[in-house]
PDB file of N, CA and C in Angstrom:
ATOM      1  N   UNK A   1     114.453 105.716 106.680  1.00  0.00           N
ATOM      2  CA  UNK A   1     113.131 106.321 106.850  1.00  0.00           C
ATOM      3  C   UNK A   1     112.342 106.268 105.543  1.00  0.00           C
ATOM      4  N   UNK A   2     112.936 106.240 104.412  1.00  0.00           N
ATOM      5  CA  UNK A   2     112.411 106.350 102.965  1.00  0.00           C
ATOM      6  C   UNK A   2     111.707 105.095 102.877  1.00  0.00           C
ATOM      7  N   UNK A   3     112.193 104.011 102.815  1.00  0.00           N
ATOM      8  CA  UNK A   3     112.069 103.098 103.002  1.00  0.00           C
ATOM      9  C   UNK A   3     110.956 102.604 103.728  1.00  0.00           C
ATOM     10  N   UNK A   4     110.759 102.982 105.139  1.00  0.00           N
ATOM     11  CA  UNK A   4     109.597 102.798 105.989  1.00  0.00           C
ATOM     12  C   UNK A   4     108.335 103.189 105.138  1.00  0.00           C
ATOM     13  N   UNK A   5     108.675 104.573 104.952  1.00  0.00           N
ATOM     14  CA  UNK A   5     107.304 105.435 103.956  1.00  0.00           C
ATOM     15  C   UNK A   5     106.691 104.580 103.476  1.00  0.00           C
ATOM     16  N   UNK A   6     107.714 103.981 102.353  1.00  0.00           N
ATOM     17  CA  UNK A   6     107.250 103.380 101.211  1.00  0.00           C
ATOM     18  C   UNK A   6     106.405 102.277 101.314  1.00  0.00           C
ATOM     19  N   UNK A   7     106.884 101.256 102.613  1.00  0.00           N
ATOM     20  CA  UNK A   7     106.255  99.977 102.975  1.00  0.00           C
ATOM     21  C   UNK A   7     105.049 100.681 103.739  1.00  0.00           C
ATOM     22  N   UNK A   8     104.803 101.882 104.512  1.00  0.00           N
ATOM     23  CA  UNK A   8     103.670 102.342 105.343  1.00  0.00           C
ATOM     24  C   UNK A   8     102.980 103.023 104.163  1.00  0.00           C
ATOM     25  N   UNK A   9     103.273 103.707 102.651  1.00  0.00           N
ATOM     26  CA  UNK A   9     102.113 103.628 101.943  1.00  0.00           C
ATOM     27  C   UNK A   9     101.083 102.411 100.895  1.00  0.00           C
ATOM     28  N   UNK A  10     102.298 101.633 101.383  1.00  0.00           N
ATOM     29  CA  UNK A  10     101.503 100.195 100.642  1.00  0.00           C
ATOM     30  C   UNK A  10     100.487  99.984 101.300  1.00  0.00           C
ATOM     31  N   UNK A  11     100.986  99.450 102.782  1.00  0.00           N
ATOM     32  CA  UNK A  11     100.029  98.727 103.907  1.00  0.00           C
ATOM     33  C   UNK A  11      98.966  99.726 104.049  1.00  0.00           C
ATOM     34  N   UNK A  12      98.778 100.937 103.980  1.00  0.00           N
ATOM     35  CA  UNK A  12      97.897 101.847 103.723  1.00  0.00           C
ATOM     36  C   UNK A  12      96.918 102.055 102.427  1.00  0.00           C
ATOM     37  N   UNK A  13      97.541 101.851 101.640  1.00  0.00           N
ATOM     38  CA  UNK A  13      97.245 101.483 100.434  1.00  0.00           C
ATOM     39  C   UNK A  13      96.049  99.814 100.059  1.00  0.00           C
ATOM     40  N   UNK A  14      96.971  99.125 100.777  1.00  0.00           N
ATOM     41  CA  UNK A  14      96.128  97.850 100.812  1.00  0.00           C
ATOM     42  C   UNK A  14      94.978  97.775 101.596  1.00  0.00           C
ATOM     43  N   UNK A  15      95.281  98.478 103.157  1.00  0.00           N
ATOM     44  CA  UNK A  15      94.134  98.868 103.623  1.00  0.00           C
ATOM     45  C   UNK A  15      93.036  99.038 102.831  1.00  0.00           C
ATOM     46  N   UNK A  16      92.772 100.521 102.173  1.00  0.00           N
ATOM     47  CA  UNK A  16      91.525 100.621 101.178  1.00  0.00           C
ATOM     48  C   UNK A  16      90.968 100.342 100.005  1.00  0.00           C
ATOM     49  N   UNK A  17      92.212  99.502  99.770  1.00  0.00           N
ATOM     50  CA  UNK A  17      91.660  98.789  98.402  1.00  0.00           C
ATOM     51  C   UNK A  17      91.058  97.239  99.170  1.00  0.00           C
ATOM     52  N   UNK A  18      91.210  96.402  99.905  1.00  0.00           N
ATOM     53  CA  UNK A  18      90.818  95.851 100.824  1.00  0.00           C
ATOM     54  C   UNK A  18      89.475  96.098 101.354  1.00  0.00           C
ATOM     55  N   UNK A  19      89.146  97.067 101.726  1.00  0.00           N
ATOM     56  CA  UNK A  19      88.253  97.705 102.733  1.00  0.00           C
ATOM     57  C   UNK A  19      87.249  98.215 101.286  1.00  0.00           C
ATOM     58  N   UNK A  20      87.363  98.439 100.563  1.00  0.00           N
ATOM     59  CA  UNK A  20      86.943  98.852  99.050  1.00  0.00           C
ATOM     60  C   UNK A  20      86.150  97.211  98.320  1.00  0.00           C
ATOM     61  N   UNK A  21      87.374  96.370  98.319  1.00  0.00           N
ATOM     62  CA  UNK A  21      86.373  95.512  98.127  1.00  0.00           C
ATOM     63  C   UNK A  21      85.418  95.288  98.647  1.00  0.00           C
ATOM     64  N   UNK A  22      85.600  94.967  99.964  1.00  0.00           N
ATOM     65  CA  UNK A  22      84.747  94.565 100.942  1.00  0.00           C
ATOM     66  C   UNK A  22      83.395  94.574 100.568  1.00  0.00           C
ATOM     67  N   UNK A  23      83.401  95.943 100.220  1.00  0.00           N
ATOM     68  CA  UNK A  23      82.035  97.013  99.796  1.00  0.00           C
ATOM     69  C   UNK A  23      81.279  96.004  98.904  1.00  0.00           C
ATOM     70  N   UNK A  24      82.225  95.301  98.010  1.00  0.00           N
ATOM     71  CA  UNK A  24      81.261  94.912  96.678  1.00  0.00           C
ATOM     72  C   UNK A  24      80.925  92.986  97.269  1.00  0.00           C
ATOM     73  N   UNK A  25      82.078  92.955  98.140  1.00  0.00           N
ATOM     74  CA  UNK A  25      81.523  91.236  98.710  1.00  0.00           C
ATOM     75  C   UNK A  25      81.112  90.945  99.852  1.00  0.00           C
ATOM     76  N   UNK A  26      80.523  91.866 100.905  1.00  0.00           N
ATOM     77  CA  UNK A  26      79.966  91.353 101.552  1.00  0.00           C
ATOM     78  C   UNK A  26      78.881  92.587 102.046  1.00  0.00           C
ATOM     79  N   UNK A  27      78.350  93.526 101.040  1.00  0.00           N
ATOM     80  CA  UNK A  27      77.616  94.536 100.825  1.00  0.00           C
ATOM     81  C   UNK A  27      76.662  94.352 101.795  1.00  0.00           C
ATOM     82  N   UNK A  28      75.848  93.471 102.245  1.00  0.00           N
ATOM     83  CA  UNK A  28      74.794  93.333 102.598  1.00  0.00           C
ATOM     84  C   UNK A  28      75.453  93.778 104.404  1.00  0.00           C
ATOM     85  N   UNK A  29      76.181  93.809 104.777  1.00  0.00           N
ATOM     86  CA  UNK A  29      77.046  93.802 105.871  1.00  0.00           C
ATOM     87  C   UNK A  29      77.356  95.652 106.499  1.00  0.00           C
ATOM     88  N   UNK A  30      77.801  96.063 104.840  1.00  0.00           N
ATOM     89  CA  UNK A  30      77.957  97.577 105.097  1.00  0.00           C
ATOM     90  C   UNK A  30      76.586  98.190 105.039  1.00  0.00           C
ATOM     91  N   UNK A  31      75.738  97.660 103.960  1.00  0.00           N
ATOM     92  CA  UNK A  31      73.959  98.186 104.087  1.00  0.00           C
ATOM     93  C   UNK A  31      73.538  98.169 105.435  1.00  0.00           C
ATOM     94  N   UNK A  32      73.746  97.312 106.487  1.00  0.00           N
ATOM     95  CA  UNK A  32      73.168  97.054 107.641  1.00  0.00           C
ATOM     96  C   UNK A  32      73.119  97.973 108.585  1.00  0.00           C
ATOM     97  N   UNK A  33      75.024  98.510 108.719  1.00  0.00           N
ATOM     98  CA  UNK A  33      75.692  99.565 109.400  1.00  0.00           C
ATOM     99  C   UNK A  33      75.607 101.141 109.138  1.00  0.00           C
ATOM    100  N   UNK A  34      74.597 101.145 107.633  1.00  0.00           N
ATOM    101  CA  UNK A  34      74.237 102.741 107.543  1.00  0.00           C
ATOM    102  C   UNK A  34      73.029 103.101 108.270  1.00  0.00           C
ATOM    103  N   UNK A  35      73.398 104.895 108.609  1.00  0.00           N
ATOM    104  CA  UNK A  35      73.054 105.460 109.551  1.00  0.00           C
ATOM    105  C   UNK A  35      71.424 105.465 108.723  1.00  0.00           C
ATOM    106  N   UNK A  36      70.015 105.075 109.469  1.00  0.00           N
ATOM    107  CA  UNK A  36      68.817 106.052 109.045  1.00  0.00           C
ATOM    108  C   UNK A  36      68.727 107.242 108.693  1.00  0.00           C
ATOM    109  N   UNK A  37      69.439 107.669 108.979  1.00  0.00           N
ATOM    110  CA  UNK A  37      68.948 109.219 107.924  1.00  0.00           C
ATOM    111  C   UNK A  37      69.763 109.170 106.925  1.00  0.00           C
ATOM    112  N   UNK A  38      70.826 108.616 106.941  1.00  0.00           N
ATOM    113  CA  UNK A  38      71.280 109.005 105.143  1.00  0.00           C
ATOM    114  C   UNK A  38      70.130 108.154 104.078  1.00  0.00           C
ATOM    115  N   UNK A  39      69.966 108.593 103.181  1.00  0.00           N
ATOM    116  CA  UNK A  39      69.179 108.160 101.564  1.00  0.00           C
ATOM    117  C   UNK A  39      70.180 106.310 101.188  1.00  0.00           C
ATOM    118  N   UNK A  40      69.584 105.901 100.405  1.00  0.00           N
ATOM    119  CA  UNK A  40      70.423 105.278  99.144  1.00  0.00           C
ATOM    120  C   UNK A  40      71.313 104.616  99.744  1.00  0.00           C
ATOM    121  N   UNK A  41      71.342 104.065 100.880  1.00  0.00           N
ATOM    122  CA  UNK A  41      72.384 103.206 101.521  1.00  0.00           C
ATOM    123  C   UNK A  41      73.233 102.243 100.823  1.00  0.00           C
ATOM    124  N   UNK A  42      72.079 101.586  99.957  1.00  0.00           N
ATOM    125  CA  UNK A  42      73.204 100.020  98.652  1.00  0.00           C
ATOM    126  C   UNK A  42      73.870 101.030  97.963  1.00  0.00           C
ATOM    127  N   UNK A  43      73.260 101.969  97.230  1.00  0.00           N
ATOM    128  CA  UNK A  43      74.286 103.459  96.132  1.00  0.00           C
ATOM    129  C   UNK A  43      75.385 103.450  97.317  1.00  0.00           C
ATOM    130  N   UNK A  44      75.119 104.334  98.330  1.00  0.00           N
ATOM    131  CA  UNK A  44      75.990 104.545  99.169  1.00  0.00           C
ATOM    132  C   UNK A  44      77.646 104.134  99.108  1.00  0.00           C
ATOM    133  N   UNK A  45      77.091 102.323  99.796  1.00  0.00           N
ATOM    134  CA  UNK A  45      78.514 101.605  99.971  1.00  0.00           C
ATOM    135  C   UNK A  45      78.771 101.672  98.729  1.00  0.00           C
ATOM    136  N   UNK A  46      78.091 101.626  97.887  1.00  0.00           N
ATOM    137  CA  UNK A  46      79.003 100.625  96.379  1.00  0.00           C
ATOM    138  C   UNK A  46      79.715 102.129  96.176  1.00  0.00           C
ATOM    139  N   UNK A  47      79.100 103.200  95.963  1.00  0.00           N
ATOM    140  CA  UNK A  47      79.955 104.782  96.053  1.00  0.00           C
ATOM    141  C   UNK A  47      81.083 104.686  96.679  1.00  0.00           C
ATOM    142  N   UNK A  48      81.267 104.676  98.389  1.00  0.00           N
ATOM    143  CA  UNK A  48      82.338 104.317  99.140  1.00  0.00           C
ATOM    144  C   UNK A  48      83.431 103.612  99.032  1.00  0.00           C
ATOM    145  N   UNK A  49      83.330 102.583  98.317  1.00  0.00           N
ATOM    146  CA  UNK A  49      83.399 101.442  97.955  1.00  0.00           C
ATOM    147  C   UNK A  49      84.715 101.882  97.043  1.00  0.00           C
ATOM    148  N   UNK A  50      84.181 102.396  95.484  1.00  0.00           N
ATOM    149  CA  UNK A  50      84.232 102.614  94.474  1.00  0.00           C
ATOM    150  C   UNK A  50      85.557 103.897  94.930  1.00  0.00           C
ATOM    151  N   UNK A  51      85.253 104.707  95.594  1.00  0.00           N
ATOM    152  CA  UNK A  51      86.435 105.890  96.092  1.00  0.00           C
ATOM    153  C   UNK A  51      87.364 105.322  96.679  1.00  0.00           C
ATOM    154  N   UNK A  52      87.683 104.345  97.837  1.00  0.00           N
ATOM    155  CA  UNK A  52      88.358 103.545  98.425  1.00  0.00           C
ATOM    156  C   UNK A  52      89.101 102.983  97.748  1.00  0.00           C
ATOM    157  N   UNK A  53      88.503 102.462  96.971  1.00  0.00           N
ATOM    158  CA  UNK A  53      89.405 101.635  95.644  1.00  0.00           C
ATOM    159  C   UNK A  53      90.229 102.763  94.821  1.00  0.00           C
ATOM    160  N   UNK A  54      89.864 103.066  94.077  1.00  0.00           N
ATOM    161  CA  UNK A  54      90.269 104.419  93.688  1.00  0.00           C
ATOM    162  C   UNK A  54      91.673 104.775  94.147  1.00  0.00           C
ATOM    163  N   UNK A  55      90.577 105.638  95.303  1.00  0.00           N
ATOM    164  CA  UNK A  55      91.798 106.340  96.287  1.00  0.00           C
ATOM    165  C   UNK A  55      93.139 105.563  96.555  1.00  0.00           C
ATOM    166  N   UNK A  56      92.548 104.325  96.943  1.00  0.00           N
ATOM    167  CA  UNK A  56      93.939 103.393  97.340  1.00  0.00           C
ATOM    168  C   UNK A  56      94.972 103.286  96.431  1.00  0.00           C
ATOM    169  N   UNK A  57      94.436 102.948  94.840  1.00  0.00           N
ATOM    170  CA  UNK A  57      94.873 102.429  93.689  1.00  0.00           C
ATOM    171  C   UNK A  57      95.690 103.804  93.579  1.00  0.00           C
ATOM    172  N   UNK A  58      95.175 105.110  93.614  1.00  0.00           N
ATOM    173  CA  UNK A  58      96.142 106.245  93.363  1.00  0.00           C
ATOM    174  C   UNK A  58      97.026 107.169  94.046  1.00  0.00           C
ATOM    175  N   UNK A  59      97.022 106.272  95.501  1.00  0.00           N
ATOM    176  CA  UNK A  59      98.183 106.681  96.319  1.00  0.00           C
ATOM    177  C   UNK A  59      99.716 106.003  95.881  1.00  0.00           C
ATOM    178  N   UNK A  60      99.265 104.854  95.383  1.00  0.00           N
ATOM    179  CA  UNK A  60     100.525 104.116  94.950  1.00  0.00           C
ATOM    180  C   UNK A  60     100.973 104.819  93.495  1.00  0.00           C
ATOM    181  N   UNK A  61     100.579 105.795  92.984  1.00  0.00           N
ATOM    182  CA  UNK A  61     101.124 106.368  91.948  1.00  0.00           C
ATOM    183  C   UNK A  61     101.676 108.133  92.419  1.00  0.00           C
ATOM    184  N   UNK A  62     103.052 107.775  92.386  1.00  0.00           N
ATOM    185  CA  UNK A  62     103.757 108.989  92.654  1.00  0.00           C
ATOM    186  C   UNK A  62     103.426 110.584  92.704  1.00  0.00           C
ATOM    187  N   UNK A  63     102.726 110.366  90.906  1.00  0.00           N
ATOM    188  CA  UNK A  63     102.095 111.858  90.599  1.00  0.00           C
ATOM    189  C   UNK A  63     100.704 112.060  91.192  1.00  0.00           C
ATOM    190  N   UNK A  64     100.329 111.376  92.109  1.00  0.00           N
ATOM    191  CA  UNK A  64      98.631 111.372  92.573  1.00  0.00           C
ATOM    192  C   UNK A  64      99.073 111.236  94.209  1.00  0.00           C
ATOM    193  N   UNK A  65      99.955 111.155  94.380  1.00  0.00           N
ATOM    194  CA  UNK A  65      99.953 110.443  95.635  1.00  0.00           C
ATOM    195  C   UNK A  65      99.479 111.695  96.947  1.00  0.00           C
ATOM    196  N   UNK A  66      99.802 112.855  96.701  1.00  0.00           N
ATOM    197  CA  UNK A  66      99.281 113.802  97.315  1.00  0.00           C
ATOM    198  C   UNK A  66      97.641 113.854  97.340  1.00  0.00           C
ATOM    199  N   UNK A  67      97.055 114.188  96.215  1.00  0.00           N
ATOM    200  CA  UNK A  67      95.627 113.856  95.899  1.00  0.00           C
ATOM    201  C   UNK A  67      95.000 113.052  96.659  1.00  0.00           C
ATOM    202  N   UNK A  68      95.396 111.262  96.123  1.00  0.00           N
ATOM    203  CA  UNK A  68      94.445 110.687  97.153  1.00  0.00           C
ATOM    204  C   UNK A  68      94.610 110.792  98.197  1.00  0.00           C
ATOM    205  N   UNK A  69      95.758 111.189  99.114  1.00  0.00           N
ATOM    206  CA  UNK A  69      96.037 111.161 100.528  1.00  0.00           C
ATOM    207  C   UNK A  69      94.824 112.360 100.840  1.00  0.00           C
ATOM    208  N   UNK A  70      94.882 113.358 100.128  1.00  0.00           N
ATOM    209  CA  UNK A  70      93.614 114.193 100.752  1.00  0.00           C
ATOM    210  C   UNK A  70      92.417 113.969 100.616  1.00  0.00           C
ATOM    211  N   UNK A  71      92.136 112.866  99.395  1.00  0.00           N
ATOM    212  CA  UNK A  71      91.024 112.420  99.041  1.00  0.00           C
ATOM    213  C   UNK A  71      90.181 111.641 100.200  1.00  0.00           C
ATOM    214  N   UNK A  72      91.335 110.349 100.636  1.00  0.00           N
ATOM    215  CA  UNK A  72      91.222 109.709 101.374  1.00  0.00           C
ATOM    216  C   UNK A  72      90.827 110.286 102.737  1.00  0.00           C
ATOM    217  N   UNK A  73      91.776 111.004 103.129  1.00  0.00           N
ATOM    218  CA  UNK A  73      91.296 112.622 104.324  1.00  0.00           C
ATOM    219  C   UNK A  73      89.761 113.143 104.201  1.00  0.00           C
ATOM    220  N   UNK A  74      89.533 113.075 102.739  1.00  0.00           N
ATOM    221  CA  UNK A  74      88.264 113.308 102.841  1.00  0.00           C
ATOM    222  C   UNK A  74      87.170 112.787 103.234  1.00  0.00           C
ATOM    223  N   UNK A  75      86.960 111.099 102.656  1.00  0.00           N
ATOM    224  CA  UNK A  75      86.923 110.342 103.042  1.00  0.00           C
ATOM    225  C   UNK A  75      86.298 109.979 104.479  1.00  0.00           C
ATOM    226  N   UNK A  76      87.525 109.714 104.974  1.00  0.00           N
ATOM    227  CA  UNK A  76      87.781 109.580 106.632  1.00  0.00           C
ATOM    228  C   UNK A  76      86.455 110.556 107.198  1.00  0.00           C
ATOM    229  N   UNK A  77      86.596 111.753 106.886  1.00  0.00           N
ATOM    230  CA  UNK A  77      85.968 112.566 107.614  1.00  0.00           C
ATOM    231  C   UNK A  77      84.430 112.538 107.351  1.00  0.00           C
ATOM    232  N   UNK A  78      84.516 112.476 105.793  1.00  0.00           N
ATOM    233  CA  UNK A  78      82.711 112.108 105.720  1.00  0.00           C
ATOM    234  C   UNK A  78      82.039 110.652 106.612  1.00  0.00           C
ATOM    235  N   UNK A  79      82.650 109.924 106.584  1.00  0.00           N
ATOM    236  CA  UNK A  79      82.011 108.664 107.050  1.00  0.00           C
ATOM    237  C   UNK A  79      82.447 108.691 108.807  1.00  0.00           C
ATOM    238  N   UNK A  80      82.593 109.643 109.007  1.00  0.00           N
ATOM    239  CA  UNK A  80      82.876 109.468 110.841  1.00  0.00           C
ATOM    240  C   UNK A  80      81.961 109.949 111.324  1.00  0.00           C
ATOM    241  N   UNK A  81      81.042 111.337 110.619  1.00  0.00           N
ATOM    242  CA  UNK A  81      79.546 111.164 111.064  1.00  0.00           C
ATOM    243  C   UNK A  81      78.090 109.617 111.729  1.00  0.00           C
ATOM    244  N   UNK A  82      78.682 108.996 110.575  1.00  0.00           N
ATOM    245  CA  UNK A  82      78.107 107.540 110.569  1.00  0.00           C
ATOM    246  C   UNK A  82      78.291 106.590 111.648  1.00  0.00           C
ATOM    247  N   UNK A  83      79.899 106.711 111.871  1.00  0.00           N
ATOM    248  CA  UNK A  83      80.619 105.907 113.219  1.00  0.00           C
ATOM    249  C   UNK A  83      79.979 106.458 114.481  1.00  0.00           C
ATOM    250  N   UNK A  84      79.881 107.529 114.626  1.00  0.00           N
ATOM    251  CA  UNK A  84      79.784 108.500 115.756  1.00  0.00           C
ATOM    252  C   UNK A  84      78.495 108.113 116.086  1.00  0.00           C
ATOM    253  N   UNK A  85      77.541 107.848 114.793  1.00  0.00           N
ATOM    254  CA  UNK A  85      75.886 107.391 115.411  1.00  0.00           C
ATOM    255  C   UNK A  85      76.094 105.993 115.646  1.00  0.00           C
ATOM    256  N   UNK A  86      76.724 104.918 114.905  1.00  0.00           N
ATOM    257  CA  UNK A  86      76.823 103.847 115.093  1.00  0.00           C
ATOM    258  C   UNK A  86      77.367 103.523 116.754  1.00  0.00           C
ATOM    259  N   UNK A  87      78.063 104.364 117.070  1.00  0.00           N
ATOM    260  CA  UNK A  87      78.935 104.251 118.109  1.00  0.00           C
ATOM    261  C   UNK A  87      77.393 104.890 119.716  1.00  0.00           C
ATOM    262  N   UNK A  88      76.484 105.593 119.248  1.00  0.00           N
ATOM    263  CA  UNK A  88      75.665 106.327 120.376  1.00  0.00           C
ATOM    264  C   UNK A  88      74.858 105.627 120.010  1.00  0.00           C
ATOM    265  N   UNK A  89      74.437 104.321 119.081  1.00  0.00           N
ATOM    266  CA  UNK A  89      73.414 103.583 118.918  1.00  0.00           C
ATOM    267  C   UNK A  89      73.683 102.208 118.749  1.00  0.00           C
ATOM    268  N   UNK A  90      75.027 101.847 119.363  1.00  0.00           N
ATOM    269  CA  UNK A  90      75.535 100.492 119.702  1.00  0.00           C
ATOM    270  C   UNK A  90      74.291  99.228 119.832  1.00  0.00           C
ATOM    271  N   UNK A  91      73.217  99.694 120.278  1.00  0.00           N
ATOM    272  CA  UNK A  91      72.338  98.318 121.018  1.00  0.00           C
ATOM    273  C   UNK A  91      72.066  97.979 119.257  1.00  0.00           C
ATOM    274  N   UNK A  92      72.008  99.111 118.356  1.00  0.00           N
ATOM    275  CA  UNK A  92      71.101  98.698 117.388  1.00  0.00           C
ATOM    276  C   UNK A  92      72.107  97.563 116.159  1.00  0.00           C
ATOM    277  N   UNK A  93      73.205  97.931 116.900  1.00  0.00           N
ATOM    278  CA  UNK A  93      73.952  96.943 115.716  1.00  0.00           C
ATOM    279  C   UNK A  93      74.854  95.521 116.593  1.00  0.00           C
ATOM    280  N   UNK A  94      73.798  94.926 116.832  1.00  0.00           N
ATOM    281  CA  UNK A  94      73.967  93.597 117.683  1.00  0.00           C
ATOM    282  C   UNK A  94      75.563  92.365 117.158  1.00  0.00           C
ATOM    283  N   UNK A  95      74.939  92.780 115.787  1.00  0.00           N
ATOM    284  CA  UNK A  95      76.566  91.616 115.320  1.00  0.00           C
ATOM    285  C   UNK A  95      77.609  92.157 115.683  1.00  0.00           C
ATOM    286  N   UNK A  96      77.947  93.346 116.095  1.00  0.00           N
ATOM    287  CA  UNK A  96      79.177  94.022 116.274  1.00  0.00           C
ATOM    288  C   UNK A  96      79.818  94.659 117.682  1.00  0.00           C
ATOM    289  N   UNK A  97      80.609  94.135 118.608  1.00  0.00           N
ATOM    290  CA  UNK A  97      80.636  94.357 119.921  1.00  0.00           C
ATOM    291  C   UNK A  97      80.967  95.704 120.060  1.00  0.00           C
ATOM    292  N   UNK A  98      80.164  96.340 121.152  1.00  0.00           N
ATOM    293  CA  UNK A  98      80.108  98.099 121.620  1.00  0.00           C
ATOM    294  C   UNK A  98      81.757  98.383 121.641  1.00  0.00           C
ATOM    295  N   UNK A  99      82.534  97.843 121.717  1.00  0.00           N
ATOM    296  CA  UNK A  99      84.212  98.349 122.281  1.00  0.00           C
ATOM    297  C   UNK A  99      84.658  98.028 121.179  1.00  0.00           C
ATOM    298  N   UNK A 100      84.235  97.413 120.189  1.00  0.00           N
ATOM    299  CA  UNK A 100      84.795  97.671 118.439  1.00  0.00           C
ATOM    300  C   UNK A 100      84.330  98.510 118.016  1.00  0.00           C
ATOM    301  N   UNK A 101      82.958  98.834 118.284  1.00  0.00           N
ATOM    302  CA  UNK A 101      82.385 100.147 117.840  1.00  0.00           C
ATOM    303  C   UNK A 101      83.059 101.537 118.204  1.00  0.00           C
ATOM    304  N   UNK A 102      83.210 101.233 119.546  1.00  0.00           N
ATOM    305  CA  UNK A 102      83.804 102.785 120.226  1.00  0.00           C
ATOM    306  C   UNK A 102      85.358 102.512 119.814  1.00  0.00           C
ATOM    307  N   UNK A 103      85.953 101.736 119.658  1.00  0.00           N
ATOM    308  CA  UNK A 103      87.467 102.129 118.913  1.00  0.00           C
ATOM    309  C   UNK A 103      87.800 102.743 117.495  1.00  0.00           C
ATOM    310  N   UNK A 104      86.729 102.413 116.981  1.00  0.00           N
ATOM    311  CA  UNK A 104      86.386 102.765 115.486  1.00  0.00           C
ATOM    312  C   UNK A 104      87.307 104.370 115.481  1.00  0.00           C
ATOM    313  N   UNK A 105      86.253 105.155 116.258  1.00  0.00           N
ATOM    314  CA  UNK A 105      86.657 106.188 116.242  1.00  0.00           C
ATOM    315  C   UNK A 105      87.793 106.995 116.539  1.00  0.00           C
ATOM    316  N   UNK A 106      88.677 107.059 117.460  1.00  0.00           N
ATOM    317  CA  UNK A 106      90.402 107.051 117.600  1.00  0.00           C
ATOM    318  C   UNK A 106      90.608 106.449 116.337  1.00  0.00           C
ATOM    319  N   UNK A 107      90.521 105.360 116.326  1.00  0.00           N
ATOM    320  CA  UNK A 107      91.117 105.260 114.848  1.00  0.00           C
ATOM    321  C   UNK A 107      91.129 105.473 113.199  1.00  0.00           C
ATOM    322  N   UNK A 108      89.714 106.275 113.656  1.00  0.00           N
ATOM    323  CA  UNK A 108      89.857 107.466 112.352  1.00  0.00           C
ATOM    324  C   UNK A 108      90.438 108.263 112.063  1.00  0.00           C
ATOM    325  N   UNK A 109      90.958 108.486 113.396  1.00  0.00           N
ATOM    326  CA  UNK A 109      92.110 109.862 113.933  1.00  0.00           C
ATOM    327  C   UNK A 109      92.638 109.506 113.302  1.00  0.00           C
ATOM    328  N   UNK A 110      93.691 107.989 114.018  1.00  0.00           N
ATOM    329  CA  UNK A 110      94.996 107.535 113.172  1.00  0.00           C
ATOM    330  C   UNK A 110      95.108 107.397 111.866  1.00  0.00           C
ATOM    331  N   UNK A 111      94.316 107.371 111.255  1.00  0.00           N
ATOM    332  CA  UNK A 111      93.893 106.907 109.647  1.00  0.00           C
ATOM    333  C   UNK A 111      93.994 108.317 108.674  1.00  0.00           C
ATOM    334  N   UNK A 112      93.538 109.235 109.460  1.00  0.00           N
ATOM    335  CA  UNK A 112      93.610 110.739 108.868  1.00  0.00           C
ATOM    336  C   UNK A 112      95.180 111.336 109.081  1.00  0.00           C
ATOM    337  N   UNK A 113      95.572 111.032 110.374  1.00  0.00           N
ATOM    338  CA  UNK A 113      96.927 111.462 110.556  1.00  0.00           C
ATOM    339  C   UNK A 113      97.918 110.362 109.296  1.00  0.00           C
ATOM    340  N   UNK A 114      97.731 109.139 109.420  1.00  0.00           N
ATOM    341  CA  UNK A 114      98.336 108.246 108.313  1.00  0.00           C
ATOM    342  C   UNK A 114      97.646 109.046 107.299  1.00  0.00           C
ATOM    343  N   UNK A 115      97.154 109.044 106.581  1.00  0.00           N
ATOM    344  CA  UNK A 115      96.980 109.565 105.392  1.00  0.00           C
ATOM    345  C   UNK A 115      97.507 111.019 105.094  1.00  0.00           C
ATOM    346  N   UNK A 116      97.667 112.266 106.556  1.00  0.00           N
ATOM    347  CA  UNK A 116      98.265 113.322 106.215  1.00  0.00           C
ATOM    348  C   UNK A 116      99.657 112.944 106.001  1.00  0.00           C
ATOM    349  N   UNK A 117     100.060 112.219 106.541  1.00  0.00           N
ATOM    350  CA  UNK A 117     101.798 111.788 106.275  1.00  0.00           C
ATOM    351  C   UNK A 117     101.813 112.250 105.102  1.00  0.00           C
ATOM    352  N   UNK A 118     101.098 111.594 104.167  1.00  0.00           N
ATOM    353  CA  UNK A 118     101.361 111.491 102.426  1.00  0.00           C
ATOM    354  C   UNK A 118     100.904 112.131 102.001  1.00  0.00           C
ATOM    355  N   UNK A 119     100.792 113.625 102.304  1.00  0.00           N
ATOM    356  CA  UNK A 119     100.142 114.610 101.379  1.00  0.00           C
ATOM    357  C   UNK A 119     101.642 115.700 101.855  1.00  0.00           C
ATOM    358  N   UNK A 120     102.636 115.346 102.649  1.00  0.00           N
ATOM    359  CA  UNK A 120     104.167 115.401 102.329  1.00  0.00           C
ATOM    360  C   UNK A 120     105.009 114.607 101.459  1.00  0.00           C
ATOM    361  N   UNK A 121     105.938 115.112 100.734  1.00  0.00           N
ATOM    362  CA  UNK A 121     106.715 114.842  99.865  1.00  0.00           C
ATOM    363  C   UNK A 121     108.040 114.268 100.847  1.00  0.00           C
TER     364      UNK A 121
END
């Protein structure tokens, strides 16, 4: 089981450092997908971006690893506001099919529950 952990906080890990880059190479992509009412959308991702990375980079360190897991928790939860409109305003984001959109969300779940894993020792 130790073992599993360890390989499920990498792949977790890689996840947002992954998903972190993203932010900085294909920016124009995440600008598209922010909600109208938030401010500062380019600040935004590159912000997002910038925590993701972060976060990811300091789950893989033992003495942090609690931290970012809640960080990341945090995370999760701020940007599911965003999904939730993206998801009730599907027509408006044409490059992206409505049933990728609406899965998004369950799988924020899973992503928060993965990330509570690791805020156990």
């Amino acid at each position: 089981m130790y073992i599993f952990k360890i390989v499920m906080k990498w792949l977790f890990a890689a996840i947002f450092l992954s998903a972190g880059t993203l932010h900085f190479v294909i920016t124009d992509s995440f600008v598209k997908v922010m909600p109208p009412y938030l401010p500062w959308h380019l600040e935004l991702v590159y912000i997002s971006g910038v925590f993701e990375i972060v976060l990811g980079a300091m789950l893989l360190i033992p003495k942090c690893q609690v931290l970012a897991a809640w960080g990341l928790i945090a995370l999760l939860i701020a940007v599911f506001p965003a999904n939730v409109h993206m998801a009730l305003h599907a027509s408006d984001y044409p490059d992206f099919p409505a049933s990728t959109i609406w899965l998004r969300l369950p799988l924020q779940g899973v992503l928060i529950a993965w990330a509570y894993w690791f805020t156990r020792r």
